[in-house]
PDB file of N, CA and C in Angstrom:
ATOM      1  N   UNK A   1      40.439  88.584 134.715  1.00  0.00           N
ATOM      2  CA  UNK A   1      41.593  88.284 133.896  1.00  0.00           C
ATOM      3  C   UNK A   1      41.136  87.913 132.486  1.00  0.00           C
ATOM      4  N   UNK A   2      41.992  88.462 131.514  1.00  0.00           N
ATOM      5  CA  UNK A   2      41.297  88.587 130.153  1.00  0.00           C
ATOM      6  C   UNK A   2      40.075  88.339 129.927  1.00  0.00           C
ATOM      7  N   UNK A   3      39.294  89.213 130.596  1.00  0.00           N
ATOM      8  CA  UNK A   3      37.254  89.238 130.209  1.00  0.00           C
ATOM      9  C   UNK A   3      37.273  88.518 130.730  1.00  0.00           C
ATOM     10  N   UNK A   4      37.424  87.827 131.591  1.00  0.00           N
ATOM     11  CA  UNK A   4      36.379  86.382 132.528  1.00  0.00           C
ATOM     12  C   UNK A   4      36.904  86.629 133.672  1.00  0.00           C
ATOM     13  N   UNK A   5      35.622  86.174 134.561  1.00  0.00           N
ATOM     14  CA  UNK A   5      35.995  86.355 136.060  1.00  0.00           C
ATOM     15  C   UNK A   5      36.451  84.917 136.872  1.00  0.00           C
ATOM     16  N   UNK A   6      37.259  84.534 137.795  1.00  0.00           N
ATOM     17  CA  UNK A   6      37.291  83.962 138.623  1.00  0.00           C
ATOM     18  C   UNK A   6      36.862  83.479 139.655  1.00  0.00           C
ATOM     19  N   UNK A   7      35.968  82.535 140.536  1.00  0.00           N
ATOM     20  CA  UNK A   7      35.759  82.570 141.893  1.00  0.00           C
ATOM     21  C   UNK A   7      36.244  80.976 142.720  1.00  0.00           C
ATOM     22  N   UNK A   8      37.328  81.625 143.485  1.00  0.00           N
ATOM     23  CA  UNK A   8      37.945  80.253 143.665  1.00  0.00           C
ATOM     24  C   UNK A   8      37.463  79.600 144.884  1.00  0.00           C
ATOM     25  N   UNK A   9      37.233  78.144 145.404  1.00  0.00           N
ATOM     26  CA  UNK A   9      36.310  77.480 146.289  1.00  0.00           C
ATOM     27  C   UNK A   9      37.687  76.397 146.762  1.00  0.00           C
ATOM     28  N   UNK A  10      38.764  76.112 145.895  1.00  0.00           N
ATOM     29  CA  UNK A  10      39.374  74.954 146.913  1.00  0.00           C
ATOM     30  C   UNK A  10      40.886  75.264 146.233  1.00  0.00           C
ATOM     31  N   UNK A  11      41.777  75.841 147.137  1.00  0.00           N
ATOM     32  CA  UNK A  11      43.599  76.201 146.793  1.00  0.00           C
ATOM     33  C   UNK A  11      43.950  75.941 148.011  1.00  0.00           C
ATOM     34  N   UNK A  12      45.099  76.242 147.919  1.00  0.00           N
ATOM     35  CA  UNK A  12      45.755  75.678 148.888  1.00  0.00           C
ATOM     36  C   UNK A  12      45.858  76.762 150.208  1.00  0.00           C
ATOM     37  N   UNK A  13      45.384  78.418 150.015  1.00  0.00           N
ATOM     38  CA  UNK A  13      45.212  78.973 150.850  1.00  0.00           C
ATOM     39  C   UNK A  13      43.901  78.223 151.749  1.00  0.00           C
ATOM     40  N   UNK A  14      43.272  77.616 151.459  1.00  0.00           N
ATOM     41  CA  UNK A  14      41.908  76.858 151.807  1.00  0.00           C
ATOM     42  C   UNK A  14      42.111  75.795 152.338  1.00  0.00           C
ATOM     43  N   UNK A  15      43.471  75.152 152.238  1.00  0.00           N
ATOM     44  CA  UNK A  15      43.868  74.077 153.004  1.00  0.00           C
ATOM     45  C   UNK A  15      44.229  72.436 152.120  1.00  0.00           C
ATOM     46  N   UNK A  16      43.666  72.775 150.832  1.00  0.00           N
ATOM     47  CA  UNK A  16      44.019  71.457 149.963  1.00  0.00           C
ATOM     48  C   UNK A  16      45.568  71.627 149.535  1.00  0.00           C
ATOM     49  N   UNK A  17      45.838  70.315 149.627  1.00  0.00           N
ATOM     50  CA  UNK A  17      47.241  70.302 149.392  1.00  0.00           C
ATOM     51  C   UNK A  17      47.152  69.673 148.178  1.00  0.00           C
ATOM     52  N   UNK A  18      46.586  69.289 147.298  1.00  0.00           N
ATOM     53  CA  UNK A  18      46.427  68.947 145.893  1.00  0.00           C
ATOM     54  C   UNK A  18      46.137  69.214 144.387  1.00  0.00           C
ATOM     55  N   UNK A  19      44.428  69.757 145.156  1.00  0.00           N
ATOM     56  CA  UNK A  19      43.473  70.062 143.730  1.00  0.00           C
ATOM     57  C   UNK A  19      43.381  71.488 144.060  1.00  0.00           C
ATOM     58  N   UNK A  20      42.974  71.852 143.223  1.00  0.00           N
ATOM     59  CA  UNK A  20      42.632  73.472 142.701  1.00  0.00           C
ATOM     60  C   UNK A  20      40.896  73.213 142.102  1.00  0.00           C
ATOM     61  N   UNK A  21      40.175  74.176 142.777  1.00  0.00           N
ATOM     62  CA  UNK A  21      38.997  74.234 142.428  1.00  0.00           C
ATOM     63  C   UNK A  21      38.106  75.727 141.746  1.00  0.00           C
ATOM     64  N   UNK A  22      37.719  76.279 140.753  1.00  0.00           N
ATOM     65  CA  UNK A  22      37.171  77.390 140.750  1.00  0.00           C
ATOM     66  C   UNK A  22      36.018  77.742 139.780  1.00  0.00           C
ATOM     67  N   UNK A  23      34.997  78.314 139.803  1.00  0.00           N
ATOM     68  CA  UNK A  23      34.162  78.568 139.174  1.00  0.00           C
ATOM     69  C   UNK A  23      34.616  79.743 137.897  1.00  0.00           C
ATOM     70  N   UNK A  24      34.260  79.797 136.497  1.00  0.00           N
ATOM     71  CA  UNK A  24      34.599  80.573 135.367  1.00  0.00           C
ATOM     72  C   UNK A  24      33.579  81.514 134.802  1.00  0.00           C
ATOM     73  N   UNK A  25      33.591  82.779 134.430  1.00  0.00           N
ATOM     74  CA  UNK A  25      32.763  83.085 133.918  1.00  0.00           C
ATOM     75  C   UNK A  25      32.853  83.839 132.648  1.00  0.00           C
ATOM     76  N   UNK A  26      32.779  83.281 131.953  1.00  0.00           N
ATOM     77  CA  UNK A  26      33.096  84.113 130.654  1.00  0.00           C
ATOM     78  C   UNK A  26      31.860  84.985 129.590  1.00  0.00           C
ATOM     79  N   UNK A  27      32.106  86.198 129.952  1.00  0.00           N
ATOM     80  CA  UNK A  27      31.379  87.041 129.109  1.00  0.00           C
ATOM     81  C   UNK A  27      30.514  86.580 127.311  1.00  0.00           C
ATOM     82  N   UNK A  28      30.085  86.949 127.233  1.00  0.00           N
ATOM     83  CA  UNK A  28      29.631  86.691 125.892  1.00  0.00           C
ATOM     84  C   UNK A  28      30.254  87.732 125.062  1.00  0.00           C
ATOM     85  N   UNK A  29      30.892  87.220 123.487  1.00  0.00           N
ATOM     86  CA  UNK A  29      31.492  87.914 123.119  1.00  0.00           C
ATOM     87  C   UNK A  29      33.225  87.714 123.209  1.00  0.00           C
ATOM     88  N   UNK A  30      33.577  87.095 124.171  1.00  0.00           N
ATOM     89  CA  UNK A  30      34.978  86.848 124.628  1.00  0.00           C
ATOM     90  C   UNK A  30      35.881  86.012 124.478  1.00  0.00           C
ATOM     91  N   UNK A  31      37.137  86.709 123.469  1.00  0.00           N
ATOM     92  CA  UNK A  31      38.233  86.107 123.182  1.00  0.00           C
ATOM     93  C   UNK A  31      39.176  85.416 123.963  1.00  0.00           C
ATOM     94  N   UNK A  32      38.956  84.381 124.085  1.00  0.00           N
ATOM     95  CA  UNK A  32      40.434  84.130 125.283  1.00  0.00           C
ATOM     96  C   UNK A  32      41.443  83.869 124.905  1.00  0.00           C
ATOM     97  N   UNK A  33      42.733  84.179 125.845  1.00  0.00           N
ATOM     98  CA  UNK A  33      43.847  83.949 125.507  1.00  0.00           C
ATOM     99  C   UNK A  33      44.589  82.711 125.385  1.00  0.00           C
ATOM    100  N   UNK A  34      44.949  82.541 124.570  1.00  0.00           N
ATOM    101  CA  UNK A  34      45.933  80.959 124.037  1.00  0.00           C
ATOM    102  C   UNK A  34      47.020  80.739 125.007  1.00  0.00           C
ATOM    103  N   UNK A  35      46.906  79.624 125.885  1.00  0.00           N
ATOM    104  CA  UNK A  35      47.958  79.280 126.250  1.00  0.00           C
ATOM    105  C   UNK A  35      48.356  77.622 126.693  1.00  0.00           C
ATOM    106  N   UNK A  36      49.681  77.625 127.180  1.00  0.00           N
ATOM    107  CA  UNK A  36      49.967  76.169 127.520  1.00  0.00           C
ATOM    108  C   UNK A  36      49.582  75.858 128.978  1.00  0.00           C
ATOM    109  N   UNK A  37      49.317  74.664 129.401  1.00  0.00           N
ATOM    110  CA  UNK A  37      48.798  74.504 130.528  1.00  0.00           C
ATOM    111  C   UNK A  37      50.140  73.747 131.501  1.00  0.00           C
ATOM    112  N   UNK A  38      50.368  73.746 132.374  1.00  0.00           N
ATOM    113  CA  UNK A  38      51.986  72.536 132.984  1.00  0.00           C
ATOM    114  C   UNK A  38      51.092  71.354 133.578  1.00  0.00           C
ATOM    115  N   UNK A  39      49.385  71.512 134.217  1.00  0.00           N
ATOM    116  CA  UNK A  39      49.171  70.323 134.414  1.00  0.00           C
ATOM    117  C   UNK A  39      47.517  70.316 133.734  1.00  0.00           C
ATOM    118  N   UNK A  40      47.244  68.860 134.011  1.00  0.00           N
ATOM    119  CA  UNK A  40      45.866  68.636 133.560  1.00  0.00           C
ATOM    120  C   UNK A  40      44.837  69.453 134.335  1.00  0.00           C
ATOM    121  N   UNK A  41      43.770  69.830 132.849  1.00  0.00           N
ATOM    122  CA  UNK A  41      43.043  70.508 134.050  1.00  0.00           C
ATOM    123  C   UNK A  41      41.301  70.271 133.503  1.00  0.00           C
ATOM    124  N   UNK A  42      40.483  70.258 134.143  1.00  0.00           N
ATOM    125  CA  UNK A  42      38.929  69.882 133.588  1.00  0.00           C
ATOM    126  C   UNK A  42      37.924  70.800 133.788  1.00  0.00           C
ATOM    127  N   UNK A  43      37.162  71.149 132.379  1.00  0.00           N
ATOM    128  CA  UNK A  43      36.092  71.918 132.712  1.00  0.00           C
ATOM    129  C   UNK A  43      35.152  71.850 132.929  1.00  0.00           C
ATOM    130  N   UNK A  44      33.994  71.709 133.921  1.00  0.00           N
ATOM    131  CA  UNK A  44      32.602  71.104 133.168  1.00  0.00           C
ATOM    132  C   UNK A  44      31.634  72.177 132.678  1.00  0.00           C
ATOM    133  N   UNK A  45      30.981  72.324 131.847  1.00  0.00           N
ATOM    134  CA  UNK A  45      29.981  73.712 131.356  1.00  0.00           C
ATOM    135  C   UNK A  45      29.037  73.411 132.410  1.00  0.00           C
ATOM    136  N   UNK A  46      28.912  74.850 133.235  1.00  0.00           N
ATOM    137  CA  UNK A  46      27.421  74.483 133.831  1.00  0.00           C
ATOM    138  C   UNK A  46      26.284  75.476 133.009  1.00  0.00           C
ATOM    139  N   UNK A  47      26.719  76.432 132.422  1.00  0.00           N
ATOM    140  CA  UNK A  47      25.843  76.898 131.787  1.00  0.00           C
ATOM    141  C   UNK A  47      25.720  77.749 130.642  1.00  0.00           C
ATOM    142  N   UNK A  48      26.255  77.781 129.114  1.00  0.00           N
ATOM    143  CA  UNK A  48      26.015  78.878 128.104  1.00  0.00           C
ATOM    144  C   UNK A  48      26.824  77.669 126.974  1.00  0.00           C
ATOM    145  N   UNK A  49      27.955  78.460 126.216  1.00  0.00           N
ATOM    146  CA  UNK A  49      28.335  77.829 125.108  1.00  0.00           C
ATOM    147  C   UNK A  49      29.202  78.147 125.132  1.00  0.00           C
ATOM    148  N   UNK A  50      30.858  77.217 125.026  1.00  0.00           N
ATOM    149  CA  UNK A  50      32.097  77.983 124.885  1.00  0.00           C
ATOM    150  C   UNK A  50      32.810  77.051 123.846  1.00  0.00           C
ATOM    151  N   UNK A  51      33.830  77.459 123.185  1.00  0.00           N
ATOM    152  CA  UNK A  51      34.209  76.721 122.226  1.00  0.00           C
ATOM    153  C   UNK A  51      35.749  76.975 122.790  1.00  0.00           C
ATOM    154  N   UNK A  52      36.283  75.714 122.974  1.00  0.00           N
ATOM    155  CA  UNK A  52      37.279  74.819 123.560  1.00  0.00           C
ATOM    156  C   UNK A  52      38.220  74.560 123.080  1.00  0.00           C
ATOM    157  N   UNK A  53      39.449  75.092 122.831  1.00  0.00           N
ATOM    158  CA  UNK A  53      40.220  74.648 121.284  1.00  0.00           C
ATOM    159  C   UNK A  53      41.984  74.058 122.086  1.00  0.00           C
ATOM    160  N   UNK A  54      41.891  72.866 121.894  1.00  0.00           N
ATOM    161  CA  UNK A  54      43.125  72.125 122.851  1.00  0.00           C
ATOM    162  C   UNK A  54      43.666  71.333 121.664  1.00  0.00           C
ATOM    163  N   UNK A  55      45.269  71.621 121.516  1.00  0.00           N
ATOM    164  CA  UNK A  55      46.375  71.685 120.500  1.00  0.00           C
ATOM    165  C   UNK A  55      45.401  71.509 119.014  1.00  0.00           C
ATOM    166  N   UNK A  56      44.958  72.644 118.842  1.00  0.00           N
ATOM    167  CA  UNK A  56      44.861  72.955 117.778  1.00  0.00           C
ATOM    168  C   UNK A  56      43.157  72.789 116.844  1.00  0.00           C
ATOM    169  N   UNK A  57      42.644  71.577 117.699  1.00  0.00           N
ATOM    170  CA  UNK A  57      41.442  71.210 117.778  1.00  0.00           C
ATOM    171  C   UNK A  57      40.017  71.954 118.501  1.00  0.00           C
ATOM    172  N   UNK A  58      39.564  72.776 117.708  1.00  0.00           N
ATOM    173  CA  UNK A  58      38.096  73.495 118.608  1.00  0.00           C
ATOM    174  C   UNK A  58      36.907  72.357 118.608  1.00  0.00           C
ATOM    175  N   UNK A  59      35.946  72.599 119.811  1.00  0.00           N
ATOM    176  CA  UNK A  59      34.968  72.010 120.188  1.00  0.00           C
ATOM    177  C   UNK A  59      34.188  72.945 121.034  1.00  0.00           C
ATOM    178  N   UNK A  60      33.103  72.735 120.926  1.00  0.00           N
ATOM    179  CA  UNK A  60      31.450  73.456 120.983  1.00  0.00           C
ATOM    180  C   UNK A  60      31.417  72.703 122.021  1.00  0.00           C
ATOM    181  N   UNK A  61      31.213  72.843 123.322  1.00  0.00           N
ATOM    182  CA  UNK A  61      30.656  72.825 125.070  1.00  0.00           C
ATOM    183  C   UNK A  61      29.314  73.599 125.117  1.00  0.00           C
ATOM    184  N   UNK A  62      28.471  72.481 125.681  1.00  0.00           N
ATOM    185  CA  UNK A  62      27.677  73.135 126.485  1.00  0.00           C
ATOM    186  C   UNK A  62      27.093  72.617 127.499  1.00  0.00           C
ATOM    187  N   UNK A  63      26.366  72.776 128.302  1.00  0.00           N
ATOM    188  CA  UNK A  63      26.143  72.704 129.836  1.00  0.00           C
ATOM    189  C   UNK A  63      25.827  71.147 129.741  1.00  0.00           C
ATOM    190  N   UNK A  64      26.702  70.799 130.897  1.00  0.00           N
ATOM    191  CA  UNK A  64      27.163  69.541 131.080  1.00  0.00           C
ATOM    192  C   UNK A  64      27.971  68.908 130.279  1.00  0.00           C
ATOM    193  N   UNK A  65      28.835  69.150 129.090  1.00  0.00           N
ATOM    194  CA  UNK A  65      29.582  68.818 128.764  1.00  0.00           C
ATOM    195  C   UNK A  65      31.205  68.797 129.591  1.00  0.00           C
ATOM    196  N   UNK A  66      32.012  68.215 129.237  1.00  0.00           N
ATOM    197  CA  UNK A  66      33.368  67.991 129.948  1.00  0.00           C
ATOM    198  C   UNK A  66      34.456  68.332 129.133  1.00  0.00           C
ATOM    199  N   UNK A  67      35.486  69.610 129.564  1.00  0.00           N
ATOM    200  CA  UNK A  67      36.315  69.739 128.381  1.00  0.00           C
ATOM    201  C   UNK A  67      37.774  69.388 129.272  1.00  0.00           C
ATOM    202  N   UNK A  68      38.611  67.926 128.597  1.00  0.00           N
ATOM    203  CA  UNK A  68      39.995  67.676 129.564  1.00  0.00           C
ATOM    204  C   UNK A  68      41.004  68.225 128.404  1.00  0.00           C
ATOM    205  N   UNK A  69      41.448  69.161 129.139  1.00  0.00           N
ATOM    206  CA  UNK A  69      42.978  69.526 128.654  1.00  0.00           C
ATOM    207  C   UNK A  69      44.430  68.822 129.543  1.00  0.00           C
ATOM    208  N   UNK A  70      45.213  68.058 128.757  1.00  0.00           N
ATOM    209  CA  UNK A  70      45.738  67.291 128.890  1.00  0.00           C
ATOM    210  C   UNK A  70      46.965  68.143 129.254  1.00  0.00           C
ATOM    211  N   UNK A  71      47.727  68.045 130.784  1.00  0.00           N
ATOM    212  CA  UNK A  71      49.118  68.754 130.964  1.00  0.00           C
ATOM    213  C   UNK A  71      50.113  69.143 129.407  1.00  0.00           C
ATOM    214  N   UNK A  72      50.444  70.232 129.231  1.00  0.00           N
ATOM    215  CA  UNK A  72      51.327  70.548 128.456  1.00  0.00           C
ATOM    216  C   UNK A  72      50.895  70.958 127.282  1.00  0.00           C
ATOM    217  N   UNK A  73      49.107  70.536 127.446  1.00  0.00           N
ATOM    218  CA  UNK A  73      48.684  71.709 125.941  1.00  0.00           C
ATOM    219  C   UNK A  73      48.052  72.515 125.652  1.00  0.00           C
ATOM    220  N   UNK A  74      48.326  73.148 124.262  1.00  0.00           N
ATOM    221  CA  UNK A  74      47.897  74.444 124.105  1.00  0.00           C
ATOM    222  C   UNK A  74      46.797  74.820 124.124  1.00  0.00           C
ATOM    223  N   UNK A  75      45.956  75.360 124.864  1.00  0.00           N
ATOM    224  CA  UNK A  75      44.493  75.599 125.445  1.00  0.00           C
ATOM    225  C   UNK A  75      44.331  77.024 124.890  1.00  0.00           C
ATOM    226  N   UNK A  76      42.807  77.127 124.826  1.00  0.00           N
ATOM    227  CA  UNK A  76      42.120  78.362 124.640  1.00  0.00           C
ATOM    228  C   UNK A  76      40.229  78.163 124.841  1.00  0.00           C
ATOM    229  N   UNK A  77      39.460  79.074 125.172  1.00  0.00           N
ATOM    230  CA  UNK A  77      38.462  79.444 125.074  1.00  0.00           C
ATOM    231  C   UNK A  77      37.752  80.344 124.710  1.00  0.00           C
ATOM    232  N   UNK A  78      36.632  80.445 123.762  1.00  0.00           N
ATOM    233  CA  UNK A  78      36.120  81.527 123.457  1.00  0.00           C
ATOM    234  C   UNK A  78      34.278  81.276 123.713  1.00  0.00           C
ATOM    235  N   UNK A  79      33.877  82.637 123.749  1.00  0.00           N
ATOM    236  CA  UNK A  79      32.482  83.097 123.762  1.00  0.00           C
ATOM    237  C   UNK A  79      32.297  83.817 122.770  1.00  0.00           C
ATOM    238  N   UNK A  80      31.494  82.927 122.066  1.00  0.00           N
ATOM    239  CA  UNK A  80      30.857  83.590 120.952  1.00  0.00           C
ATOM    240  C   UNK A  80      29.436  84.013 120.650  1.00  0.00           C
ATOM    241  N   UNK A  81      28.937  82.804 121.518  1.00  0.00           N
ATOM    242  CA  UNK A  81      27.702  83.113 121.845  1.00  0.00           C
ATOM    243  C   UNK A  81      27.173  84.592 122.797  1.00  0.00           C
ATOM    244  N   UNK A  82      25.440  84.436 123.128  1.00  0.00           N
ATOM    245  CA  UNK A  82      25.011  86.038 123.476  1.00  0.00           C
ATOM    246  C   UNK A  82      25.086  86.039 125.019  1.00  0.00           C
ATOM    247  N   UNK A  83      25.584  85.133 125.435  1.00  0.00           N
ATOM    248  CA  UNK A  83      24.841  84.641 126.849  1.00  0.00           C
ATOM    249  C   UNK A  83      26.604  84.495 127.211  1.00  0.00           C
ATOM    250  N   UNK A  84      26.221  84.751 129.147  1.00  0.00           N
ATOM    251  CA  UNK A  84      27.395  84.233 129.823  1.00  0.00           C
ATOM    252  C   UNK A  84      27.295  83.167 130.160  1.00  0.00           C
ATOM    253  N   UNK A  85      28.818  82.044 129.530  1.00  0.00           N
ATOM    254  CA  UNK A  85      29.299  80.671 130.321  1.00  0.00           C
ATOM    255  C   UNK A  85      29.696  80.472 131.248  1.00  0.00           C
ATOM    256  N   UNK A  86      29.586  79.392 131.836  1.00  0.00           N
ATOM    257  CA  UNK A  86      29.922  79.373 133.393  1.00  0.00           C
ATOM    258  C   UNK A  86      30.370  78.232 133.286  1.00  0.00           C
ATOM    259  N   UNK A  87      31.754  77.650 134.141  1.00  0.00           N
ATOM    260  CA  UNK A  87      32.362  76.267 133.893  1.00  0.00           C
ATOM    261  C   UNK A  87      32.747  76.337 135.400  1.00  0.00           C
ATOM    262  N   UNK A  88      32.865  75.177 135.783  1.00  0.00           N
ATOM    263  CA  UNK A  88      33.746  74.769 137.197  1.00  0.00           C
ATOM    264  C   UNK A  88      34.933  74.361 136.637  1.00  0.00           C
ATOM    265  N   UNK A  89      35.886  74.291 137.021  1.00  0.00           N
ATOM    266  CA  UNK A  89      37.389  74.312 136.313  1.00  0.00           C
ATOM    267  C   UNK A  89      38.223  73.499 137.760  1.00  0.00           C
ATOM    268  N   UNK A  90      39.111  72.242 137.456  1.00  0.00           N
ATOM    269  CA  UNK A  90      39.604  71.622 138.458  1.00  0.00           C
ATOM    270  C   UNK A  90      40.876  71.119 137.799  1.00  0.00           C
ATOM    271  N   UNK A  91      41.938  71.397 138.681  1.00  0.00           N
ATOM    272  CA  UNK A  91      43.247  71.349 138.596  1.00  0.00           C
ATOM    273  C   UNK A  91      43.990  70.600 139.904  1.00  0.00           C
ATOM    274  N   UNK A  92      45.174  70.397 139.126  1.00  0.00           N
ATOM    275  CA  UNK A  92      46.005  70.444 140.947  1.00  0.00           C
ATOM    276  C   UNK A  92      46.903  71.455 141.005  1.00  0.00           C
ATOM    277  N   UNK A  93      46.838  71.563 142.143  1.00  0.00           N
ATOM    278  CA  UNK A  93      48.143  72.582 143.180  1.00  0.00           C
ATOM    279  C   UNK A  93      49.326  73.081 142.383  1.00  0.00           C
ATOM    280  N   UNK A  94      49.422  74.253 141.847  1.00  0.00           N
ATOM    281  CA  UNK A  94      50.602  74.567 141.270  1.00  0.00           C
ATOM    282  C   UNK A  94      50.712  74.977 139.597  1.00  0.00           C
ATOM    283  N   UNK A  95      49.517  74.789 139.014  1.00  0.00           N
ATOM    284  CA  UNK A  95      49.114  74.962 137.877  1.00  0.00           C
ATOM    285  C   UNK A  95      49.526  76.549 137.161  1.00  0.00           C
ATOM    286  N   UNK A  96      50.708  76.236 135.927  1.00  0.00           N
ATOM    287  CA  UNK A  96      50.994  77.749 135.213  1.00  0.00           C
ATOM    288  C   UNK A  96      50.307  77.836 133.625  1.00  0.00           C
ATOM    289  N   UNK A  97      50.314  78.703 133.489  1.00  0.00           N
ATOM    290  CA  UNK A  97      49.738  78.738 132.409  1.00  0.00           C
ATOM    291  C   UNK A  97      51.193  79.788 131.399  1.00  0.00           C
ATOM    292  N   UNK A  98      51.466  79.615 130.224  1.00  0.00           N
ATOM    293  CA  UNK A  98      52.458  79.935 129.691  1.00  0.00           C
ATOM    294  C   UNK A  98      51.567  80.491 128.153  1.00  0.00           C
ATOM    295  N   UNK A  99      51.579  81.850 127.982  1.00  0.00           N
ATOM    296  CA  UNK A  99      51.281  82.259 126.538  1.00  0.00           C
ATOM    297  C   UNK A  99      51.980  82.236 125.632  1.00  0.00           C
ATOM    298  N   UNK A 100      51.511  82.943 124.873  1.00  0.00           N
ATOM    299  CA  UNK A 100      52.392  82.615 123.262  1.00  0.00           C
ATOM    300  C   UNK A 100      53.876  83.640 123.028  1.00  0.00           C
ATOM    301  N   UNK A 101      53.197  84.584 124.280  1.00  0.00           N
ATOM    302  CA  UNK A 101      54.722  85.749 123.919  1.00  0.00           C
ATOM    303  C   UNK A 101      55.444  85.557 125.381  1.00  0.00           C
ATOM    304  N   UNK A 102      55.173  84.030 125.634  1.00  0.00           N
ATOM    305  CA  UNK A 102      56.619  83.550 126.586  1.00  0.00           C
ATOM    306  C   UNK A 102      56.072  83.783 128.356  1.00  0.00           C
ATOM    307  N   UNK A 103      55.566  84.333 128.361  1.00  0.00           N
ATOM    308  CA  UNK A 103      55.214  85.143 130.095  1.00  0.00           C
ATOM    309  C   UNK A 103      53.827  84.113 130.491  1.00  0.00           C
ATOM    310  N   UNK A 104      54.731  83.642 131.609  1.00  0.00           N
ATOM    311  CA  UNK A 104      54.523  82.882 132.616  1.00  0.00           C
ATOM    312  C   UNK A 104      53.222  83.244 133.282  1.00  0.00           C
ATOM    313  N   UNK A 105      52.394  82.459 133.691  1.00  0.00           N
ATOM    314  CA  UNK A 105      50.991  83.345 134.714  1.00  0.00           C
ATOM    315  C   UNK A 105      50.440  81.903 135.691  1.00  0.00           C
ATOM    316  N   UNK A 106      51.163  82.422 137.354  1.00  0.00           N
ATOM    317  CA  UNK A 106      50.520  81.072 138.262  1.00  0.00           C
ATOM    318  C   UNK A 106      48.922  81.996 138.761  1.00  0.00           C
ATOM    319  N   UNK A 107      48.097  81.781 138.854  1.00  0.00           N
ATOM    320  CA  UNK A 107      46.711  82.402 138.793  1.00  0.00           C
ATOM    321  C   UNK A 107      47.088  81.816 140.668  1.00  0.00           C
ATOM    322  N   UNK A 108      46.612  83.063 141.345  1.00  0.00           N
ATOM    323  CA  UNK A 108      46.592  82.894 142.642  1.00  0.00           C
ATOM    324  C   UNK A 108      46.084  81.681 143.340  1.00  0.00           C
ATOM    325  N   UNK A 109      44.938  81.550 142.868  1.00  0.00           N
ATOM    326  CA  UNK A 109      43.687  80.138 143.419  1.00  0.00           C
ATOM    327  C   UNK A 109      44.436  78.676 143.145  1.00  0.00           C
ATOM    328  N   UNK A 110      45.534  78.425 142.404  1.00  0.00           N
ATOM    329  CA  UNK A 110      46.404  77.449 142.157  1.00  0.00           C
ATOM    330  C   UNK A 110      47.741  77.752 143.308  1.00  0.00           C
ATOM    331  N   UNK A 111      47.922  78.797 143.819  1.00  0.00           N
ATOM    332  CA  UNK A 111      49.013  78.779 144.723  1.00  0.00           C
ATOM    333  C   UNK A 111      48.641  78.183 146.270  1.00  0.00           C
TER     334      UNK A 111
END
């Protein structure tokens, strides 16, 4: 989904009735798409460089850093660097993500 891959480890097909768990991988080179988040959600870098930009504010991540996007805001990520990032990404149960041209997206691993 937009240049980065997914691999999900804890949804609710898995039996959690809460959190949402999944590993990220974002290409080097890769624009991500801007959007709003409905709940809180946390990244941790496990490995490259991604730049983090939550309502309006960018920030430089890198491995072991922590990026919290706070329910209801406007999130984005990019790879700019040469190398692929890798983040663990943790949410709860039910998590949408809303872009800029209105259309709704519940990412399966949150259902």
């Amino acid at each position: 989904m937009h240049g980065s891959e997914f691999h999900s480890y804890v949804s609710p097909s898995s039996g959690s009735r809460e959190l949402c768990a999944w590993r990220l991988e974002v290409a080097p080179g890769t624009r991500g798409v801007p959007h709003r988040v409905s709940k809180e959600e946390i990244l941790l870098l496990l490995e490259g460089e991604l730049t983090a930009t939550v309502d309006g504010v960018a920030t430089t991540a890198r491995a072991g850093d922590v990026v919290l996007v706070p329910a209801g805001s406007a999130f984005g990520i990019d790879n700019t660097s040469p190398s692929t990032a890798t983040a663990w990404v943790t949410t709860s149960v039910g998590l949408q993500a809303t872009l800029d041209s209105g259309e709704v997206i519940s990412p399966p691993w949150t259902r």
